[in-house]
C-alpha atoms as a PDB file:
ATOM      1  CA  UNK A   1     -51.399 -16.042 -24.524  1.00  0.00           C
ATOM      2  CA  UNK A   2     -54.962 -14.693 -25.144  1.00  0.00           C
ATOM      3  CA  UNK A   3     -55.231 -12.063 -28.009  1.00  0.00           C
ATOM      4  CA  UNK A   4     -56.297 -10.006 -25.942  1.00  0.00           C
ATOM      5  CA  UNK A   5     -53.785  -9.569 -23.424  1.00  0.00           C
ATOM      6  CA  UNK A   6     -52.876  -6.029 -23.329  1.00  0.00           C
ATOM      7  CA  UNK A   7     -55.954  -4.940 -25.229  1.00  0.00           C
ATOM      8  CA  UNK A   8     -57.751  -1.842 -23.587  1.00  0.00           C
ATOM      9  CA  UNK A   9     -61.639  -2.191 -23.793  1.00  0.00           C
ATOM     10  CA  UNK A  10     -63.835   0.317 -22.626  1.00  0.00           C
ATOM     11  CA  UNK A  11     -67.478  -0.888 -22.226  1.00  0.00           C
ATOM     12  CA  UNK A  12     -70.797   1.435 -21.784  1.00  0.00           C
ATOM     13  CA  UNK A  13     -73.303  -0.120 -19.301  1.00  0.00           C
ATOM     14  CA  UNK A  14     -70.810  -2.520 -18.178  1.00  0.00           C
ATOM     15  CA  UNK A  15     -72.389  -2.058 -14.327  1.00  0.00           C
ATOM     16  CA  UNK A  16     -74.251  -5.558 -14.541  1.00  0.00           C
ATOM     17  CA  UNK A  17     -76.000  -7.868 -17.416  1.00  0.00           C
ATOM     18  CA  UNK A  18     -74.238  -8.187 -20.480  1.00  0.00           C
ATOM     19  CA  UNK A  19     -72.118  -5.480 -20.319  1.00  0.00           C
ATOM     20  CA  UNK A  20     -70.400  -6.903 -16.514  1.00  0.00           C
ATOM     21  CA  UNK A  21     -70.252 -10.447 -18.506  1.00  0.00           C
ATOM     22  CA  UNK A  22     -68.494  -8.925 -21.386  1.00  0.00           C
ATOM     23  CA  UNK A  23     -66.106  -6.935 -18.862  1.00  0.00           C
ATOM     24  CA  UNK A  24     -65.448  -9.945 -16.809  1.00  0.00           C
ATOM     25  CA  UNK A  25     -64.867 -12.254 -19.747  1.00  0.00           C
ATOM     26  CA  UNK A  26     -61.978  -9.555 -21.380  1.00  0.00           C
ATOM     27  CA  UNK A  27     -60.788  -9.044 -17.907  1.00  0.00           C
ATOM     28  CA  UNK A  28     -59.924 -13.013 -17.915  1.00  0.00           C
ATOM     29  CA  UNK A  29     -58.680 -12.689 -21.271  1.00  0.00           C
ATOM     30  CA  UNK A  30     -55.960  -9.948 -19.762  1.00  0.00           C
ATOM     31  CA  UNK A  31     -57.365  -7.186 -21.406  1.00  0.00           C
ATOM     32  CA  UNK A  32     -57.368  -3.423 -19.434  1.00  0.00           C
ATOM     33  CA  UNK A  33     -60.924  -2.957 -19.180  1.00  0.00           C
ATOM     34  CA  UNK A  34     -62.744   0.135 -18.408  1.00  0.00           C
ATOM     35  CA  UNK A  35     -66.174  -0.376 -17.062  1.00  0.00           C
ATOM     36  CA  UNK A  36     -68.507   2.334 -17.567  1.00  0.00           C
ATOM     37  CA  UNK A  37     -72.314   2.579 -15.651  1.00  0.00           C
ATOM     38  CA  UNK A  38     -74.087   5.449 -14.391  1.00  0.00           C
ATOM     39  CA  UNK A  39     -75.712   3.038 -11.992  1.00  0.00           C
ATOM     40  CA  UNK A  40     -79.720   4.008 -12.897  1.00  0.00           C
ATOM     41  CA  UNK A  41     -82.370   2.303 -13.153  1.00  0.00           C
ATOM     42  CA  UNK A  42     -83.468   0.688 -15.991  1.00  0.00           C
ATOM     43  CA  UNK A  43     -85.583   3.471 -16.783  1.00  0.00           C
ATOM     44  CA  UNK A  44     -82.694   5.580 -16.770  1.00  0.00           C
ATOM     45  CA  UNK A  45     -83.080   7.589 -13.417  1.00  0.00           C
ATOM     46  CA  UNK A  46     -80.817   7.568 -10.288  1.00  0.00           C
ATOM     47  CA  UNK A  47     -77.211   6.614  -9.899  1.00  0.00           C
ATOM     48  CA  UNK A  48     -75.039   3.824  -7.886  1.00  0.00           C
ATOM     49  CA  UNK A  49     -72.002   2.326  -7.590  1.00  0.00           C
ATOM     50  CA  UNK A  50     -72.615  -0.945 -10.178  1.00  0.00           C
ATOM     51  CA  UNK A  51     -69.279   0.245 -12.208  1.00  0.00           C
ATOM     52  CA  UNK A  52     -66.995  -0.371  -9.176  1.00  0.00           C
ATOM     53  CA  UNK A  53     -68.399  -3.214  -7.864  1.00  0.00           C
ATOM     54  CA  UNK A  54     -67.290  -5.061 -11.091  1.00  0.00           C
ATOM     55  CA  UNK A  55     -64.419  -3.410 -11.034  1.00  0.00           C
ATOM     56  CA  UNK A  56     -63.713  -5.256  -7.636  1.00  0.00           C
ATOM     57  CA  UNK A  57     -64.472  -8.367  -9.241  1.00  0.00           C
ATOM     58  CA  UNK A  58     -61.702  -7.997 -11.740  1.00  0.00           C
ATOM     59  CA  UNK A  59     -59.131  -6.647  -9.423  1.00  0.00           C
ATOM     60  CA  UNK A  60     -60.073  -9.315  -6.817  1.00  0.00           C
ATOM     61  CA  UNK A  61     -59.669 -12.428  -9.653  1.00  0.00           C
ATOM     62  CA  UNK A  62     -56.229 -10.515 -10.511  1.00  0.00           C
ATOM     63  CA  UNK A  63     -57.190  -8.522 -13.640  1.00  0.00           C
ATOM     64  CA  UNK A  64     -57.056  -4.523 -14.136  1.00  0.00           C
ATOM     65  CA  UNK A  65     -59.912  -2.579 -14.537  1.00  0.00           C
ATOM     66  CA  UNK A  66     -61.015   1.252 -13.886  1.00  0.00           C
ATOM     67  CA  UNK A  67     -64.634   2.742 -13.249  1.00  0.00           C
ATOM     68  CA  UNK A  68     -66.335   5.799 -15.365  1.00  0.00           C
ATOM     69  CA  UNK A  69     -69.871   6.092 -14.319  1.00  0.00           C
ATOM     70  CA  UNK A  70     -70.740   8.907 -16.556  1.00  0.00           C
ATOM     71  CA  UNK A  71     -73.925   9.220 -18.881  1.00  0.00           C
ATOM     72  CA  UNK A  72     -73.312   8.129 -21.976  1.00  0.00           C
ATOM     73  CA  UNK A  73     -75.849  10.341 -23.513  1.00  0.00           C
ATOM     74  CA  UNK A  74     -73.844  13.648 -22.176  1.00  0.00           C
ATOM     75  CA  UNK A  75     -71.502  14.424 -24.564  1.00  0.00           C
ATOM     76  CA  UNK A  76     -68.626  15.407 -22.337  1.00  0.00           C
ATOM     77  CA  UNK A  77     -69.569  12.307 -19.946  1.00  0.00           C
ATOM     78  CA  UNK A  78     -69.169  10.231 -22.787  1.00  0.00           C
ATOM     79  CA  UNK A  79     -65.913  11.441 -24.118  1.00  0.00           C
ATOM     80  CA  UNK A  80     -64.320  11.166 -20.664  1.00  0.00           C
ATOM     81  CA  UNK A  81     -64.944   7.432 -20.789  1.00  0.00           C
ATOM     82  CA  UNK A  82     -62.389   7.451 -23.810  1.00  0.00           C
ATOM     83  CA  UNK A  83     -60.093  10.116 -21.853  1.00  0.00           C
ATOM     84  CA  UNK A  84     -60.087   7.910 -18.742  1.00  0.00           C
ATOM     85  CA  UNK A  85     -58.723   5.052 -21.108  1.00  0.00           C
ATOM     86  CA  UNK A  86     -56.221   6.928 -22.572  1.00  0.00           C
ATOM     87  CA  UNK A  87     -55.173   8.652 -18.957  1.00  0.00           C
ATOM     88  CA  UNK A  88     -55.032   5.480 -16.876  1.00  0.00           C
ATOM     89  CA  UNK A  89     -53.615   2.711 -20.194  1.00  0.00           C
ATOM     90  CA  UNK A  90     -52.309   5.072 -22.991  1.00  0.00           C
ATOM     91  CA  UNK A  91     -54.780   4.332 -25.447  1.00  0.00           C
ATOM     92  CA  UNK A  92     -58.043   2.432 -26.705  1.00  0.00           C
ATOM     93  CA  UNK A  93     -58.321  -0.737 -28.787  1.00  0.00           C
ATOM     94  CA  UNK A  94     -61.904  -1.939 -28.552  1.00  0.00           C
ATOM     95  CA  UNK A  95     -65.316  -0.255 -27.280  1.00  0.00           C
ATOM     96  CA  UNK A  96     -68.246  -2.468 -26.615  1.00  0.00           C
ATOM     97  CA  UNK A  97     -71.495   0.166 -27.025  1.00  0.00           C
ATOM     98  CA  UNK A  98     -73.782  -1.680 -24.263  1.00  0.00           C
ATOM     99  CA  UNK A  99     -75.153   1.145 -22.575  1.00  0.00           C
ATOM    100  CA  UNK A 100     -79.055   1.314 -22.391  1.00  0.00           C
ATOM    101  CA  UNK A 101     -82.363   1.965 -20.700  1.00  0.00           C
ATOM    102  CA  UNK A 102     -86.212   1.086 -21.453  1.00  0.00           C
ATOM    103  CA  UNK A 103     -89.430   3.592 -21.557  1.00  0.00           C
ATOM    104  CA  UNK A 104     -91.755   0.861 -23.301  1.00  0.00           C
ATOM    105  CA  UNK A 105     -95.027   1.948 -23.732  1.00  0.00           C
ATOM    106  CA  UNK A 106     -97.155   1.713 -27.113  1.00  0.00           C
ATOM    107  CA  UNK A 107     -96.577   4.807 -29.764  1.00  0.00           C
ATOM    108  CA  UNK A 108    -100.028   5.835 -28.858  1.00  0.00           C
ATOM    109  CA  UNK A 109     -99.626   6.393 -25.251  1.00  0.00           C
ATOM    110  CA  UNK A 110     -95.828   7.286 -25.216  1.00  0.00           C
ATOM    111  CA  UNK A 111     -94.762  11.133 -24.661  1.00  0.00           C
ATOM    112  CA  UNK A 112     -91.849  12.674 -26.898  1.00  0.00           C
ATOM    113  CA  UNK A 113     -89.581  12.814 -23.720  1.00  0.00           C
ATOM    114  CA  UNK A 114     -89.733   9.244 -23.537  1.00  0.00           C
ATOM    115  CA  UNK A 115     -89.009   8.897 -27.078  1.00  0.00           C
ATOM    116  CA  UNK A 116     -85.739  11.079 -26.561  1.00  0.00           C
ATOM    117  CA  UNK A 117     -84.724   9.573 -23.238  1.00  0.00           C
ATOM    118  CA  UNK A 118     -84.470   6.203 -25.124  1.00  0.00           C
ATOM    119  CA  UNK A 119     -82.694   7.844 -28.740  1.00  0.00           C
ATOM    120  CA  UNK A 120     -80.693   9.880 -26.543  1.00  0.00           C
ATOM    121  CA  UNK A 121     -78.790   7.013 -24.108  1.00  0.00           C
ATOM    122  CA  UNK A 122     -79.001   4.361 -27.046  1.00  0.00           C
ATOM    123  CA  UNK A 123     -78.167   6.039 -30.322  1.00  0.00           C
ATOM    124  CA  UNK A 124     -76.659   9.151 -29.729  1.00  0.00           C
ATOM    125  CA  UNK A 125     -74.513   7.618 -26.480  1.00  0.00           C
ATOM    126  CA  UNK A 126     -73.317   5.174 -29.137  1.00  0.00           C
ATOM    127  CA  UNK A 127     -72.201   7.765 -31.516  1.00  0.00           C
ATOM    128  CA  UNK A 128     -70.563  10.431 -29.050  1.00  0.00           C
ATOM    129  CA  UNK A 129     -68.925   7.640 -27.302  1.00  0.00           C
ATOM    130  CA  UNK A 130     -67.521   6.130 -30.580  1.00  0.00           C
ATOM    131  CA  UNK A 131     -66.752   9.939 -31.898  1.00  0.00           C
ATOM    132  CA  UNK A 132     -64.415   9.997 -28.986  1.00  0.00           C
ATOM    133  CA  UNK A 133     -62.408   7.015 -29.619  1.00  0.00           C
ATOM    134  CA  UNK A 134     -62.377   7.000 -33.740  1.00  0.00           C
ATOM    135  CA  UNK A 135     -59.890   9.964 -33.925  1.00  0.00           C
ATOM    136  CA  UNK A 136     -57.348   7.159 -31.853  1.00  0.00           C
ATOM    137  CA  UNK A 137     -58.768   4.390 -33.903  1.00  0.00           C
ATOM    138  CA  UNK A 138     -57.969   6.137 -37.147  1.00  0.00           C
ATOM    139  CA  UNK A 139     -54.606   7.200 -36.326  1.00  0.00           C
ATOM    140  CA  UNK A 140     -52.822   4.383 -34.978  1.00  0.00           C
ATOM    141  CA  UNK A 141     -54.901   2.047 -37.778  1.00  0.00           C
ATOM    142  CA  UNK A 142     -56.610  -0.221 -35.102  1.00  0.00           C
ATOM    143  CA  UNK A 143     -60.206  -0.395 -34.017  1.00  0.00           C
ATOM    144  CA  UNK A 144     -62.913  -2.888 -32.761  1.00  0.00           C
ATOM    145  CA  UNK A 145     -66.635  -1.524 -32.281  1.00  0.00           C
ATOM    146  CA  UNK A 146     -69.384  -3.278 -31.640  1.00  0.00           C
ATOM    147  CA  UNK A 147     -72.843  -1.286 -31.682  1.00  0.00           C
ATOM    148  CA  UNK A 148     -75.314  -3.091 -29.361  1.00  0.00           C
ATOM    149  CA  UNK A 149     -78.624  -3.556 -31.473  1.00  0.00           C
ATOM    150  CA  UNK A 150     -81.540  -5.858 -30.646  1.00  0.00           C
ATOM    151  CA  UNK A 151     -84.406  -8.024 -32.264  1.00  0.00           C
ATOM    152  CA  UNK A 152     -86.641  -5.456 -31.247  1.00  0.00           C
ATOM    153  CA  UNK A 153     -85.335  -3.030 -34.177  1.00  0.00           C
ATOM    154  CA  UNK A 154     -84.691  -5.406 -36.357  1.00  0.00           C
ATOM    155  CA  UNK A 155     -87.367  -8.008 -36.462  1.00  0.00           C
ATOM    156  CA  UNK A 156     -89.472  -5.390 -34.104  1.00  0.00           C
ATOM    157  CA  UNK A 157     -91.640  -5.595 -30.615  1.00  0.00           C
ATOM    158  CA  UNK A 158     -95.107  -4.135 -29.473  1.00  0.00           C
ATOM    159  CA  UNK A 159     -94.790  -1.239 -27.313  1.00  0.00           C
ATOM    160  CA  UNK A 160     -90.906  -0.478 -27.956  1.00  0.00           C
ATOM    161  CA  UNK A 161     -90.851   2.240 -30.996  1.00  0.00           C
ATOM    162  CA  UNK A 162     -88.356   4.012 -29.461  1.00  0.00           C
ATOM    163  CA  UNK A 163     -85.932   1.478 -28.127  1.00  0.00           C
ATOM    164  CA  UNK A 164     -86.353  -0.455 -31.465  1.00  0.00           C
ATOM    165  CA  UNK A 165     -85.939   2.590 -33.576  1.00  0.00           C
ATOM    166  CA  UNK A 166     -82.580   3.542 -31.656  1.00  0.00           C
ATOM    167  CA  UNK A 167     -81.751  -0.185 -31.948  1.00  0.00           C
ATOM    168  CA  UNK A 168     -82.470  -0.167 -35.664  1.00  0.00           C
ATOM    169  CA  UNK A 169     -80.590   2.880 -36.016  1.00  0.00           C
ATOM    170  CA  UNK A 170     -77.167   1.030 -35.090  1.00  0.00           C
ATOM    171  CA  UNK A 171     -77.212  -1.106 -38.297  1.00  0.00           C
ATOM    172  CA  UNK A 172     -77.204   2.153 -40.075  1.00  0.00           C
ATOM    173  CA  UNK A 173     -74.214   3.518 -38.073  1.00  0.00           C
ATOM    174  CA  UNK A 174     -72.180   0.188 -38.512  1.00  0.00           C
ATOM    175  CA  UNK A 175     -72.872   0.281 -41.860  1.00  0.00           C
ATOM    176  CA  UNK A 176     -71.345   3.497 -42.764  1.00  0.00           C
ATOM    177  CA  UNK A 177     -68.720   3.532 -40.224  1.00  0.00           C
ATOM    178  CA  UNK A 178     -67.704   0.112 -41.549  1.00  0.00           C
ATOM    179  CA  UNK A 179     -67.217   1.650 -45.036  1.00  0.00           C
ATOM    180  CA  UNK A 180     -65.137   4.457 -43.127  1.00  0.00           C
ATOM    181  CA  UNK A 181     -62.848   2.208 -41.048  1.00  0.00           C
ATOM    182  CA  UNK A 182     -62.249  -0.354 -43.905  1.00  0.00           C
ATOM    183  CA  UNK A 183     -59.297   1.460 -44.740  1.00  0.00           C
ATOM    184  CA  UNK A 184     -57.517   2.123 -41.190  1.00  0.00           C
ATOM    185  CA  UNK A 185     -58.791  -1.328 -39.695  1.00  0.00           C
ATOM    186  CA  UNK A 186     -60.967  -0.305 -37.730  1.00  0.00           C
ATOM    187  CA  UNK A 187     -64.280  -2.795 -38.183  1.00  0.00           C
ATOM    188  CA  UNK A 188     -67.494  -2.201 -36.656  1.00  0.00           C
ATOM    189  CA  UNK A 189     -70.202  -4.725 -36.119  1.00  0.00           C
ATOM    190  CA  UNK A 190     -73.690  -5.204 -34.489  1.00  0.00           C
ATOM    191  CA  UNK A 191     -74.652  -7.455 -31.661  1.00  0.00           C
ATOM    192  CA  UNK A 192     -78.592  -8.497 -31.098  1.00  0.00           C
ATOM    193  CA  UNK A 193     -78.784 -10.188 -27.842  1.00  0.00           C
ATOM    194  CA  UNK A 194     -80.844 -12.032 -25.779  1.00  0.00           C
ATOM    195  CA  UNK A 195     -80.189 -12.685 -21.913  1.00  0.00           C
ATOM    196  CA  UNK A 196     -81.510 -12.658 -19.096  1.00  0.00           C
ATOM    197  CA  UNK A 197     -81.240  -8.963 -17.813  1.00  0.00           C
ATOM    198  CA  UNK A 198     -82.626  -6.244 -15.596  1.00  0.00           C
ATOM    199  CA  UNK A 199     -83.928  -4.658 -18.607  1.00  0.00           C
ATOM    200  CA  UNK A 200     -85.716  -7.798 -20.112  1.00  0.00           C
ATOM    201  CA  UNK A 201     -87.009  -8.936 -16.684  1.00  0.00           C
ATOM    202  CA  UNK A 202     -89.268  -5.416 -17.099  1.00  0.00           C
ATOM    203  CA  UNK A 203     -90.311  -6.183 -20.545  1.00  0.00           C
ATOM    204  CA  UNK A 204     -94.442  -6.988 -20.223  1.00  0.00           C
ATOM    205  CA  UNK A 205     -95.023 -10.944 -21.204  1.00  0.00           C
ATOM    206  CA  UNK A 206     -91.268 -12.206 -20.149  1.00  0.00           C
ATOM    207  CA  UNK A 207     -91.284 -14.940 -17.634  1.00  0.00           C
ATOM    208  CA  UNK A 208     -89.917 -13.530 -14.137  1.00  0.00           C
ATOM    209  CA  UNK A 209     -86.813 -15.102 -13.341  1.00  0.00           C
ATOM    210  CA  UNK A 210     -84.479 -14.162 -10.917  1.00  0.00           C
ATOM    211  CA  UNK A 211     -81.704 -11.746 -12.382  1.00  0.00           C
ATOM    212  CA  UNK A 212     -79.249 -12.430 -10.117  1.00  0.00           C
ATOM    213  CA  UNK A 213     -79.289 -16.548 -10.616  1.00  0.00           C
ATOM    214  CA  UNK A 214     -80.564 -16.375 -14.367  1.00  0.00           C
ATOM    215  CA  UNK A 215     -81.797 -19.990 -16.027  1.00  0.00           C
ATOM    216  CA  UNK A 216     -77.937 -21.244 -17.251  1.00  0.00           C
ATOM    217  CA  UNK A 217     -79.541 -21.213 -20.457  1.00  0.00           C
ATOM    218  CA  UNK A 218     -80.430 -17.109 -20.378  1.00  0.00           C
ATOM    219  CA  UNK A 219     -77.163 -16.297 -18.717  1.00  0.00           C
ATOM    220  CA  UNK A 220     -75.463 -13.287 -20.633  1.00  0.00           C
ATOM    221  CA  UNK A 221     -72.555 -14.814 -20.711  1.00  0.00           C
ATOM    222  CA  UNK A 222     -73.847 -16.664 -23.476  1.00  0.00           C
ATOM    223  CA  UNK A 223     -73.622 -13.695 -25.846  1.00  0.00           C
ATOM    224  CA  UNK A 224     -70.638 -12.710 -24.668  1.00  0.00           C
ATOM    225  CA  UNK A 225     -68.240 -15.473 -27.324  1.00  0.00           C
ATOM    226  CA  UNK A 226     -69.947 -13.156 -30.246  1.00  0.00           C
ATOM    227  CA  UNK A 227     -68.702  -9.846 -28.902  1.00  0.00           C
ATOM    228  CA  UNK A 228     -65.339 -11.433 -28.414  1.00  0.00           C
ATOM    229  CA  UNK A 229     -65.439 -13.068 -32.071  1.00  0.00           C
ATOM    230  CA  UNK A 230     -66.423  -9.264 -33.502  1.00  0.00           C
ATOM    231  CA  UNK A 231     -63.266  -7.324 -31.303  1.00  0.00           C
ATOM    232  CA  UNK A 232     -60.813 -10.453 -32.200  1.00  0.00           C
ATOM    233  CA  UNK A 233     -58.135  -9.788 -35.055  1.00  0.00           C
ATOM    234  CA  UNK A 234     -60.305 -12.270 -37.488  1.00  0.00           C
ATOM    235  CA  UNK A 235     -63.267 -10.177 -36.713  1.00  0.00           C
ATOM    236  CA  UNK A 236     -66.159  -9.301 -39.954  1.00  0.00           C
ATOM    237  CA  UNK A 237     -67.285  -5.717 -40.072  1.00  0.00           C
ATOM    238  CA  UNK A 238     -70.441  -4.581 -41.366  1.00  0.00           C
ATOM    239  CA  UNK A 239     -71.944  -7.932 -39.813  1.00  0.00           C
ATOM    240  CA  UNK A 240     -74.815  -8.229 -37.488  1.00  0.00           C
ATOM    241  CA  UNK A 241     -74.693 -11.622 -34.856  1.00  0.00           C
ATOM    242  CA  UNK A 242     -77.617 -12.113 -32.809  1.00  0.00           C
ATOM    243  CA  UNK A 243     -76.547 -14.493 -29.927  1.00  0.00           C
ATOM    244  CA  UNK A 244     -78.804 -15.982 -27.355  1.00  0.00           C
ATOM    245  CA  UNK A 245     -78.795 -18.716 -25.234  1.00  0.00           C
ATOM    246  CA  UNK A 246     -75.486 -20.312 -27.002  1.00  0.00           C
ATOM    247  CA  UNK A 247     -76.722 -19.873 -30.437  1.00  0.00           C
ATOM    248  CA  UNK A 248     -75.639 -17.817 -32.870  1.00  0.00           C
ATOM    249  CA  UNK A 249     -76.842 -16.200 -36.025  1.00  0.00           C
ATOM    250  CA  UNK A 250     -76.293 -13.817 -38.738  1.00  0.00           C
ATOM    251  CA  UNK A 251     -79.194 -11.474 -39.764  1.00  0.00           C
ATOM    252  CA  UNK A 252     -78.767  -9.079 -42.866  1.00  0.00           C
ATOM    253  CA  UNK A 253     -80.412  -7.019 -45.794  1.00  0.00           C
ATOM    254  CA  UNK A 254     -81.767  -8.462 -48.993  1.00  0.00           C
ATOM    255  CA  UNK A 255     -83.031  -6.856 -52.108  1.00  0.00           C
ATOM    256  CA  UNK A 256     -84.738  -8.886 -55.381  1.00  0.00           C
ATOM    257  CA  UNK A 257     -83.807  -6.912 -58.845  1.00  0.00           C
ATOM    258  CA  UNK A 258     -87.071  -5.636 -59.032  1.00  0.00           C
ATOM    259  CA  UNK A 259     -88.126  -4.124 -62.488  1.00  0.00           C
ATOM    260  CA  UNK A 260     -87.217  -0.918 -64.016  1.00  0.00           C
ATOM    261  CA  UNK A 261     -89.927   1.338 -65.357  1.00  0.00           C
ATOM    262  CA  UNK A 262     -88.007   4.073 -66.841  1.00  0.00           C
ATOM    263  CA  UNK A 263     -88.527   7.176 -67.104  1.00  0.00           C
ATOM    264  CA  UNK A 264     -92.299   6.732 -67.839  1.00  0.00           C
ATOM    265  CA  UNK A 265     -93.088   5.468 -64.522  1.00  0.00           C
ATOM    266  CA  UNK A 266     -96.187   6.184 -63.100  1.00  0.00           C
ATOM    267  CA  UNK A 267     -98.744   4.498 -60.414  1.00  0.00           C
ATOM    268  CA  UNK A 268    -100.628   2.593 -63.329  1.00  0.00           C
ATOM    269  CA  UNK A 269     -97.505   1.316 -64.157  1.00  0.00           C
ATOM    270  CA  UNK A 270     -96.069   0.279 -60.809  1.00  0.00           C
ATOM    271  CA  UNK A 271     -99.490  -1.517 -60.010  1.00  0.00           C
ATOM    272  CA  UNK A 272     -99.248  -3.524 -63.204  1.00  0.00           C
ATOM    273  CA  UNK A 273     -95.617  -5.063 -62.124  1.00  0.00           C
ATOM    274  CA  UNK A 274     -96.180  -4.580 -58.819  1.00  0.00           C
ATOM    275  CA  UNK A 275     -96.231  -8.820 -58.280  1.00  0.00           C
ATOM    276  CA  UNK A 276     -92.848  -8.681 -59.735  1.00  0.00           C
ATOM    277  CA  UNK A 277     -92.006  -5.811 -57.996  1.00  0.00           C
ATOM    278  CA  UNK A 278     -92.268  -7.289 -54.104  1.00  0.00           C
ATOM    279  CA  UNK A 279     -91.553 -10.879 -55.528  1.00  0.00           C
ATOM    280  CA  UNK A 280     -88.623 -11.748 -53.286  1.00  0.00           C
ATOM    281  CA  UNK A 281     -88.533 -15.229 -54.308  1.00  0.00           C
ATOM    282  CA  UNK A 282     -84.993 -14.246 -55.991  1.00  0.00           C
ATOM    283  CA  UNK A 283     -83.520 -11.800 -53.855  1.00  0.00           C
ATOM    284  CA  UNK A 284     -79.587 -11.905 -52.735  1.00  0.00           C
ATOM    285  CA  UNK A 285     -77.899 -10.019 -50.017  1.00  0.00           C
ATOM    286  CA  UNK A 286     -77.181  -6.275 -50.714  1.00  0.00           C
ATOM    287  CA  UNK A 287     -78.474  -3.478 -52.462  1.00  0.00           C
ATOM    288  CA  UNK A 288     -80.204  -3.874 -55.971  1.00  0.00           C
ATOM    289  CA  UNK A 289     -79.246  -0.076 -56.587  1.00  0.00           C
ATOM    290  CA  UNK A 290     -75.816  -0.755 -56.084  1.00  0.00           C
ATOM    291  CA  UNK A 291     -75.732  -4.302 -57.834  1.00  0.00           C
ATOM    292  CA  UNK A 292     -77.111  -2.145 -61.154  1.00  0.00           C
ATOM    293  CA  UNK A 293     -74.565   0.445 -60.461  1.00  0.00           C
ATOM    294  CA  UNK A 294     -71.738  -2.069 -60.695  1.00  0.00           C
ATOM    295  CA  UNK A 295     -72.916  -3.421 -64.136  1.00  0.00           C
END
């Protein structure tokens, strides 16, 4: 029996790409699945019925499934995606934050509503859909999250400050909710992607393909064995897996002990150790403040 028979997953943007192949894969697995999309564009406007066509997939191959097509980035709409979990299966094991749109333009030409469109359905739909399920999480000492980041925050991309900033932003939220949950087992990771999607077919420079017959090689359910690893019972937390294409990586933080200047410190004397000071030939994984605070 899968070990995930019985789980109930609720996944944001689950209408098509990687959220349907994460959906679909759980759904196989037995888990109760509940498949949120709005059903916009990629741009975020407009609304359709993508949530229960997948969820007539599932039913149709024998598995269980409900639609929410609320916003993720309305407060209320994103809490009732955890309601309609608890309502229709009693509970919630394991959210997959997938949910996302695109307003790529370069800083210089890109208004401030486009820069909140993207923070608002990326980073704070991540956090007031995970607010909603972490008081259930806590309690009955059980959680999986995964955060949906991207190369684009991480390593960055021209013309995508605001979806790599809100992409960015999730390591920073799995960080500190992974110091939270250690202690109720709840663990919270990051995935970074790359698929062929609606959303990367619009990105300016990617090769057209067709989205609905992607290259086997971009399909999205490629990524989808990392997001399984990260909800699993042997699953990390605090860990970021980038997944493309059936390979699979780890990216994280390093720091080099750097050089302490004291309480004298001043430009003249940054400048003269500043080759030491951004030598990274030596760094480890973690935080040199921390590493100094544990001596």
């Amino acid at each position: 029996m899968s070990e995930f028979e019985g789980k109930v997953v609720a996944i944001t943007g689950a209408g098509g790409g990687l959220g349907k192949a994460h959906a679909l894969e759980f759904a196989r697995r037995g888990a109760k699945v509940v498949v949120n999309d709005l059903g916009g564009s990629v741009n975020g406007e407009g609304a359709s019925d993508f949530a229960d066509a997948v969820v007539a997939e599932i039913t149709e191959a024998g598995g269980v499934a409900i639609a929410n097509k609320a916003s993720v980035s309305d407060k209320e709409g994103a809490k009732s995606i955890v309601t309609d979990a608890v309502d229709a299966f009693g509970t919630i094991d394991i959210l997959v934050n997938n949910a996302g749109i695109l307003r790529d333009k370069s800083f210089k030409n890109m208004t401030l509503e486009e820069w909140d469109l993207v923070m608002d359905v990326h980073m704070n739909g991540t956090a007031y859909v995970t607010h909603a399920a972490w008081p259930i999480m806590y309690e009955k000492n059980y959680g999986r999250i995964v955060c949906t980041s991207s190369g684009s925050g991480i390593w960055g991309n021209f013309g995508q400050s605001n979806y790599g900033a809100a992409k960015m932003a999730m390591l920073g939220f799995m960080n500190v909710l992974a110091l939270e949950g250690r202690s109720h087992n709840i663990h919270v990771n990051c995935l970074a992607p790359g698929a062929a999607t609606r959303m990367t077919a619009t990105v300016p420079g990617r090769p057209e393909v067709d989205i609905d017959n992607p290259p086997p090689e971009r399909a999205p359910g490629l990524v989808t064995p990392a997001v399984l690893f990260m909800t699993s019972e042997e699953a990390p937390t605090g860990t970021v897996i980038q997944a493309s294409s059936g390979n699979f990586s780890v990216a994280s933080m390093f720091s080099n002990d750097g050089v302490s200047l004291g309480v004298d410190a001043s430009f003249e004397s940054f400048i003269e150790s500043k080759d030491q000071i951004i030598d990274m030939s030596a760094a480890v994984e973690g935080s040199a403040f921390r590493r100094r605070q544990a001596k």
